[in-house]
C-alpha atoms as a PDB file:
ATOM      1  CA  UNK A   1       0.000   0.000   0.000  1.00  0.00           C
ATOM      2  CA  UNK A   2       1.541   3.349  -1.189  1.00  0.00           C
ATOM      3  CA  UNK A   3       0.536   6.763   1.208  1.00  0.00           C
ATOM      4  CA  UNK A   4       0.690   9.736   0.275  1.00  0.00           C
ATOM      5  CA  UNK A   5       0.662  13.151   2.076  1.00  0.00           C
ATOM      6  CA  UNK A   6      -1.009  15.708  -0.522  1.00  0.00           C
ATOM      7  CA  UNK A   7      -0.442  18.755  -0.226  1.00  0.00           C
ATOM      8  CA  UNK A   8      -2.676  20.745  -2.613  1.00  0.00           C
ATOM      9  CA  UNK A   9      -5.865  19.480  -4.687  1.00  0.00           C
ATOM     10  CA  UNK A  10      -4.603  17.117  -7.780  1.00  0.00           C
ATOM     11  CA  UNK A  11      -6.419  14.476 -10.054  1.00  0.00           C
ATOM     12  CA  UNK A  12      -3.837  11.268  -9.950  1.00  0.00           C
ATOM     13  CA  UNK A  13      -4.309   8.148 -11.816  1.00  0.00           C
ATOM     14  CA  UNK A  14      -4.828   5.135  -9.843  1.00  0.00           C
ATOM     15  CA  UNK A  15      -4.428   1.589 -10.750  1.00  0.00           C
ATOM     16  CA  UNK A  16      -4.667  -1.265  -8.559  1.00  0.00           C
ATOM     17  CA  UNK A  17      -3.712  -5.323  -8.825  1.00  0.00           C
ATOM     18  CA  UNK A  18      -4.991  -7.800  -6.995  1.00  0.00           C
ATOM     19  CA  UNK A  19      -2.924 -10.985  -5.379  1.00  0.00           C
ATOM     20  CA  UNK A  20      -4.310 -12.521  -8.796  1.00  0.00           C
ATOM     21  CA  UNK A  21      -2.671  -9.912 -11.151  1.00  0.00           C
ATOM     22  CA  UNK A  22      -6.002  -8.457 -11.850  1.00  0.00           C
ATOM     23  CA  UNK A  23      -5.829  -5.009 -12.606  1.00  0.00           C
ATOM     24  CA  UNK A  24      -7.864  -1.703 -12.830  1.00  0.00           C
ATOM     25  CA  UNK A  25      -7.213   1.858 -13.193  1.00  0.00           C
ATOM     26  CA  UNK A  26      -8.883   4.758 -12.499  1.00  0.00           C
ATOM     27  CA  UNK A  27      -8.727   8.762 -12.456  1.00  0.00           C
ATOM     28  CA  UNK A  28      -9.194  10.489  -8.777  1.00  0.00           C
ATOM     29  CA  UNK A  29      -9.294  14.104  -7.734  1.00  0.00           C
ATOM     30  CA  UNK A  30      -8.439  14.698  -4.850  1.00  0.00           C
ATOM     31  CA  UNK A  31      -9.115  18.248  -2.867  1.00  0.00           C
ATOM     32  CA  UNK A  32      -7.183  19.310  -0.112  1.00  0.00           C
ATOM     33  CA  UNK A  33      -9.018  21.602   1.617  1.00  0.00           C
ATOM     34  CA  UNK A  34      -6.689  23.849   3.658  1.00  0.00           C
ATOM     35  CA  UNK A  35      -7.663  24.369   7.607  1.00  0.00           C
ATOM     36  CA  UNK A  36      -6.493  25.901  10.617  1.00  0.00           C
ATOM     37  CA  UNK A  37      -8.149  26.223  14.444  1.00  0.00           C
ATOM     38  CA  UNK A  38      -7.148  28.626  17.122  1.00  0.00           C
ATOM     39  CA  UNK A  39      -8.931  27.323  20.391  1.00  0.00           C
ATOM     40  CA  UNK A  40     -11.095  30.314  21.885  1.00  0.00           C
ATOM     41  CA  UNK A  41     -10.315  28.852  25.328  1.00  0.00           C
ATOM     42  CA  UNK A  42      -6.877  27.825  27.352  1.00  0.00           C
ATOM     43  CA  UNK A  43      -6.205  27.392  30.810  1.00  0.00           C
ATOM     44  CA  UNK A  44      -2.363  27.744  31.560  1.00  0.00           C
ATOM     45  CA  UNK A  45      -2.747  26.102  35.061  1.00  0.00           C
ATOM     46  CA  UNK A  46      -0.774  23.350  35.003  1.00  0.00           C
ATOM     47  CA  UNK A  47      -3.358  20.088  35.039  1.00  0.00           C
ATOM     48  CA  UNK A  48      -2.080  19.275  31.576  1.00  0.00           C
ATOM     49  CA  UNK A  49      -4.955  20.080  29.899  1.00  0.00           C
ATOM     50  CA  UNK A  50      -5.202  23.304  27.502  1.00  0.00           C
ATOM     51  CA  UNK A  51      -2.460  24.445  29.104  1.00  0.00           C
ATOM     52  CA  UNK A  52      -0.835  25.851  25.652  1.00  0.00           C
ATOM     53  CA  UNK A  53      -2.355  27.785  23.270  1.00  0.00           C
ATOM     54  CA  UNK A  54      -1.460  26.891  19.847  1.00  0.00           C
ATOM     55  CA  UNK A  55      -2.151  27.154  16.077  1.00  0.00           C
ATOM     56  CA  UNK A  56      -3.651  23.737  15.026  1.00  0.00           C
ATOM     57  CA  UNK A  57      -3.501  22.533  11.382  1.00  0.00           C
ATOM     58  CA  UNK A  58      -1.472  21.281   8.775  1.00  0.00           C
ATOM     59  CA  UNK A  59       0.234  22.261   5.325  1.00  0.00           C
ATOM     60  CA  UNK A  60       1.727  25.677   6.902  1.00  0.00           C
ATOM     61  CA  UNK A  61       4.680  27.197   5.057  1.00  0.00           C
ATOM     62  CA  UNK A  62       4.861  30.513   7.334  1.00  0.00           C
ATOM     63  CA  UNK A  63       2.846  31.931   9.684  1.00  0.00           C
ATOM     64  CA  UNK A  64       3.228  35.187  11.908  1.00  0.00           C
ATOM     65  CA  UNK A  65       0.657  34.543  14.962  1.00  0.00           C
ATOM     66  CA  UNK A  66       0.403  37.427  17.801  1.00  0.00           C
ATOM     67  CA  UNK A  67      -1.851  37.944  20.742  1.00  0.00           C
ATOM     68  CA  UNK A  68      -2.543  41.377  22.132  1.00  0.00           C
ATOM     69  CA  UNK A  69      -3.896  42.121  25.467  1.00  0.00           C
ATOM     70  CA  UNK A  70      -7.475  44.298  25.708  1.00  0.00           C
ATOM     71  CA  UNK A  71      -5.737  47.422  25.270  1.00  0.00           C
ATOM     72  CA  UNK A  72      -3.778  46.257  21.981  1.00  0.00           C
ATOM     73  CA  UNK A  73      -0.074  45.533  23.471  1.00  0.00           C
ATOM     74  CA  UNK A  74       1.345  42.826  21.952  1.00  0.00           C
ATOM     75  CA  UNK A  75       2.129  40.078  24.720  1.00  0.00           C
ATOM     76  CA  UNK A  76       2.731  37.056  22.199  1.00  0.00           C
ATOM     77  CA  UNK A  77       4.158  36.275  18.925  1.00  0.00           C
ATOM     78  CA  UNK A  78       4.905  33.339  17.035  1.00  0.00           C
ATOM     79  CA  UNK A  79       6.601  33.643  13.625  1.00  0.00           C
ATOM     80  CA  UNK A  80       7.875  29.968  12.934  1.00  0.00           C
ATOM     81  CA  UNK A  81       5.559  26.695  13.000  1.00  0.00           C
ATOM     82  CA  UNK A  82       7.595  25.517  15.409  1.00  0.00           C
ATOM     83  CA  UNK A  83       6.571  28.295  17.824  1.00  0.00           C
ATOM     84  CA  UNK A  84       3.180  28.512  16.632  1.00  0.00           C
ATOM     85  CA  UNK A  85       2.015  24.877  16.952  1.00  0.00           C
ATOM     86  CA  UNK A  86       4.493  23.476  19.288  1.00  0.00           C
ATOM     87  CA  UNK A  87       6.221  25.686  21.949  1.00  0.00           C
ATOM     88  CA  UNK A  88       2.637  27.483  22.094  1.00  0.00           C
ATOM     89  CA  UNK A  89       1.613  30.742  24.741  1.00  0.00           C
ATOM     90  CA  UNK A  90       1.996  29.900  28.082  1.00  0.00           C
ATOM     91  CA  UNK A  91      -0.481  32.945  29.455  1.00  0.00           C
ATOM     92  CA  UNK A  92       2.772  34.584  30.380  1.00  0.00           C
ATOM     93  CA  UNK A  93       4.227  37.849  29.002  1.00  0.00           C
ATOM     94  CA  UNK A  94       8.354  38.100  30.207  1.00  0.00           C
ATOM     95  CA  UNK A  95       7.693  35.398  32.575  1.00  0.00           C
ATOM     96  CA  UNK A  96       4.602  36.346  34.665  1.00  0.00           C
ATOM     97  CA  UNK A  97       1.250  35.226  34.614  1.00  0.00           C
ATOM     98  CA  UNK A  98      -1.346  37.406  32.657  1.00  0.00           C
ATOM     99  CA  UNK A  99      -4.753  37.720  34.325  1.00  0.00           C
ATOM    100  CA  UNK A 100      -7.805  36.366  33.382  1.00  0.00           C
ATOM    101  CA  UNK A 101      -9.817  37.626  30.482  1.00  0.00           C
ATOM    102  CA  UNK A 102     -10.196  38.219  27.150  1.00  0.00           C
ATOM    103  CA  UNK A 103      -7.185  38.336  24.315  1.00  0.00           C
ATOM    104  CA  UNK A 104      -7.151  38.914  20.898  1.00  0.00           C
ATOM    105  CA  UNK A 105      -5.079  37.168  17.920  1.00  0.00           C
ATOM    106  CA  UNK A 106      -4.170  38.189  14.750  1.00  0.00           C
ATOM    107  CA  UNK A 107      -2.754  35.983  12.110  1.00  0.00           C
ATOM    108  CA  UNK A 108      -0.815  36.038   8.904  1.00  0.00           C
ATOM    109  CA  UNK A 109       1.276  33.477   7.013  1.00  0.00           C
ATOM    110  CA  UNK A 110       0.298  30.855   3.877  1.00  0.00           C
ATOM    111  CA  UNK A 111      -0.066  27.196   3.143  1.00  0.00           C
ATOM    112  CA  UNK A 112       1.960  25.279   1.333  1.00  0.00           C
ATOM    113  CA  UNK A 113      -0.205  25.427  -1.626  1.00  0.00           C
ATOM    114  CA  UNK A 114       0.112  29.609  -1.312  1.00  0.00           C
ATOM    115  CA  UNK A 115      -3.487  29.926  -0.044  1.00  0.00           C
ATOM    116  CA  UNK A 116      -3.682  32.623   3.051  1.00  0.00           C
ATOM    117  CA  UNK A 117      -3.869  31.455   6.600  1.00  0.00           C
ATOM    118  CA  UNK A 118      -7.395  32.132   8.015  1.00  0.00           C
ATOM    119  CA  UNK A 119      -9.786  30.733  10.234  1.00  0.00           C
ATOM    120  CA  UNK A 120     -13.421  30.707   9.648  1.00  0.00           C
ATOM    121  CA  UNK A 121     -12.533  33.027   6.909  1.00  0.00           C
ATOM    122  CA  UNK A 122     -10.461  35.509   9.032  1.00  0.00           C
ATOM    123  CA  UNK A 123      -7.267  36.410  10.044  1.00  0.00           C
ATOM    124  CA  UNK A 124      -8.671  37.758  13.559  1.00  0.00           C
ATOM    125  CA  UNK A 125     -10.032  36.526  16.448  1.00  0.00           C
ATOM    126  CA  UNK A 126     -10.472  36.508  20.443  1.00  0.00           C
ATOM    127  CA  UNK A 127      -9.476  33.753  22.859  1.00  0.00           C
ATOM    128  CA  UNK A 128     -10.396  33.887  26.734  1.00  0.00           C
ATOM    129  CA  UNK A 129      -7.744  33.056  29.527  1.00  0.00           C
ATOM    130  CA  UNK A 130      -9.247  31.156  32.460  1.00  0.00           C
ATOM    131  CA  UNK A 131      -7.042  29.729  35.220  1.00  0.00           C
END
């Protein structure tokens, strides 16, 4: 069995043999859709659960993902996958716990396939901090 990991929307020819030698062949498209998700939610508390906030989603060539505070300073910023998806926002800024409440994010970046990062259709959104 061959598996592939598709990055954009492509028609491929498929032809398959049985243990026999039987064959058939075939023409598939298959669409990639493009998605990305950025919880609304965490809880940097330590329990292990939502305690990072990250980008989820695959197919990301760059991204540049910030969250600012209620009164617009910018107290996170992630500008490699890595950071974004991995390493994540603690609910720290410098190394001290932000308080509860609301946040907002802003994102840029692409897919692979050069398509614009959005969620939901946007590049903005908020996300609430509960301990």
């Amino acid at each position: 069995m061959t598996t592939l990991n598709l990055e954009q929307t492509q028609i491929y020819r498929v032809r398959v043999t049985s243990q026999y030698g039987c064959q058939d062949e075939t023409q598939v498209t298959v669409f990639v859709q493009n998605e990305i998700f950025v919880p609304e939610l965490f809880s940097p508390n330590q329990d292990g659960i939502n305690d990072l906030l990250t980008v989820l989603g695959d197919g990301i060539a760059n991204i540049d993902f910030r969250i600012y505070d209620r009164r617009g300073v910018e107290v996170y910023r992630a500008t490699t996958i890595d950071q974004a998806q991995v390493v994540g926002w603690d609910g720290t800024q410098q190394g001290q716990d932000l308080p509860i409440g609301d946040y907002f994010w802003s994102l840029s970046g692409q897919f692979l396939n050069g398509d614009n990062l959005q969620v939901n259709g946007t590049s903005s959104g908020r996300i609430r901090l509960i301990r």
